[in-house]
Protein backbone atom coordinates (compact mmCIF):
# COMPACT_ATOMS: atom_id res chain seq x y z
CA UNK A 1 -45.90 26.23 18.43
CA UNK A 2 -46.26 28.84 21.14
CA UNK A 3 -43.42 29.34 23.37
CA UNK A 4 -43.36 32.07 25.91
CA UNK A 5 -40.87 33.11 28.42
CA UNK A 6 -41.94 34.27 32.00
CA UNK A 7 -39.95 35.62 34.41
CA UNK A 8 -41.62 34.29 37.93
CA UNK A 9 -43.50 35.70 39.93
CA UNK A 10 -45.03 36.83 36.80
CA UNK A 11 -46.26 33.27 36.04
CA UNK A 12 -49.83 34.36 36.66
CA UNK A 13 -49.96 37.31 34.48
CA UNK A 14 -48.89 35.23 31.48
CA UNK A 15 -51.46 36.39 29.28
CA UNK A 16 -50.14 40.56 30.07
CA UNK A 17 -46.16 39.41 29.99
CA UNK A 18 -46.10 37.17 26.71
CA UNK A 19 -42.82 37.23 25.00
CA UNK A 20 -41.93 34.92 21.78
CA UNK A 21 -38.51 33.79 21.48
CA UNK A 22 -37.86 32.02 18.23
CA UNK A 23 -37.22 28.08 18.44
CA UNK A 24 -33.50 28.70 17.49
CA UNK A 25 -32.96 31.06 20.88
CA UNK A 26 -34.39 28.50 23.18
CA UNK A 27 -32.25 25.86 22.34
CA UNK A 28 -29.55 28.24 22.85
CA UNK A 29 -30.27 28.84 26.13
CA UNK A 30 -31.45 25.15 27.07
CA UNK A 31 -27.82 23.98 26.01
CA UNK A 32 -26.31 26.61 28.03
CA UNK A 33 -28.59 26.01 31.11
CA UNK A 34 -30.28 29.11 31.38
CA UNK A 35 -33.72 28.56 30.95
CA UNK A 36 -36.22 25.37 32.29
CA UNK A 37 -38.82 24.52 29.52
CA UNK A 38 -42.52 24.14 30.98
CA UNK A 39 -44.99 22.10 29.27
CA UNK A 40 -48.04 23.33 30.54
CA UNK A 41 -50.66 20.75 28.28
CA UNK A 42 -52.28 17.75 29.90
CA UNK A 43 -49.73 14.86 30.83
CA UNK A 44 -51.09 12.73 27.96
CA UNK A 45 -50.33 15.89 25.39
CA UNK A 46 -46.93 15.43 26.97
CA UNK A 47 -46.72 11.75 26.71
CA UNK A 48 -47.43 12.10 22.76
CA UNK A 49 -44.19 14.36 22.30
CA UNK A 50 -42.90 17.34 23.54
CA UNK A 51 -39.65 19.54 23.55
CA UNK A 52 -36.52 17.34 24.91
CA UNK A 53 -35.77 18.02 28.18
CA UNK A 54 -38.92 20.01 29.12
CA UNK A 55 -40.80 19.95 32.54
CA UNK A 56 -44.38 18.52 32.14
CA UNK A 57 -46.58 20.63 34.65
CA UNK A 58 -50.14 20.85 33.67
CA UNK A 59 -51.41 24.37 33.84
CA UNK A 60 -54.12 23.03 36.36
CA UNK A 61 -51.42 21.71 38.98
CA UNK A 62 -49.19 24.93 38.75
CA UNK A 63 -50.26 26.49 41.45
CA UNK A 64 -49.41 23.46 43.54
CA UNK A 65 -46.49 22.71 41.76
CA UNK A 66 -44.98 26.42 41.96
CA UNK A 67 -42.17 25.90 43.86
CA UNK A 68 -40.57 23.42 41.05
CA UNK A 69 -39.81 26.65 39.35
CA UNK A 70 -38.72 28.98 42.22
CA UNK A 71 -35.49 28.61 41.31
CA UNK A 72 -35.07 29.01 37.96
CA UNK A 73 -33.84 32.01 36.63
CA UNK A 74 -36.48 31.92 33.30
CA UNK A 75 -39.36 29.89 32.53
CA UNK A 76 -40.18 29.56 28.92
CA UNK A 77 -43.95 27.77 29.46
CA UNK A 78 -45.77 26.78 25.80
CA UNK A 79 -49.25 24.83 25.30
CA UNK A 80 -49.26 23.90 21.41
């Protein structure tokens, strides 16, 4: 699995600000609140399983969905 953290507005760079942070770190920082999990796949990728407590936005409705994440202090998006 892919995971990436983005630090908006740097959402639509993602491919020139990738970061990996191990699966270990991020539920570190879910449990402590610091982070909001984006599942970027299709909502029936979603529907088959995903990370608990992730935030199903398809990457096609980001744009219009942007302001979901405005106030989040990281975004850690993955698509695998």
């Amino acid at each position: 699995m892919a995971i990436f953290t983005l630090t908006l507005p740097l959402f639509a760079c993602a491919q020139e600000t990738e970061l990996r942070m191990p699966l270990d770190q991020l539920k570190k920082r879910m449990a402590a609140g610091g982070v909001v999990v984006l599942d970027v796949r299709s909502a029936s990728a979603f529907a088959d399983g995903h990370i608990p407590g992730a935030l199903s936005i398809p990457l096609d409705q980001i744009e219009a969905r942007l302001g979901e994440l405005r106030k989040a202090n990281a975004v850690v998006a993955y698509c695998a």
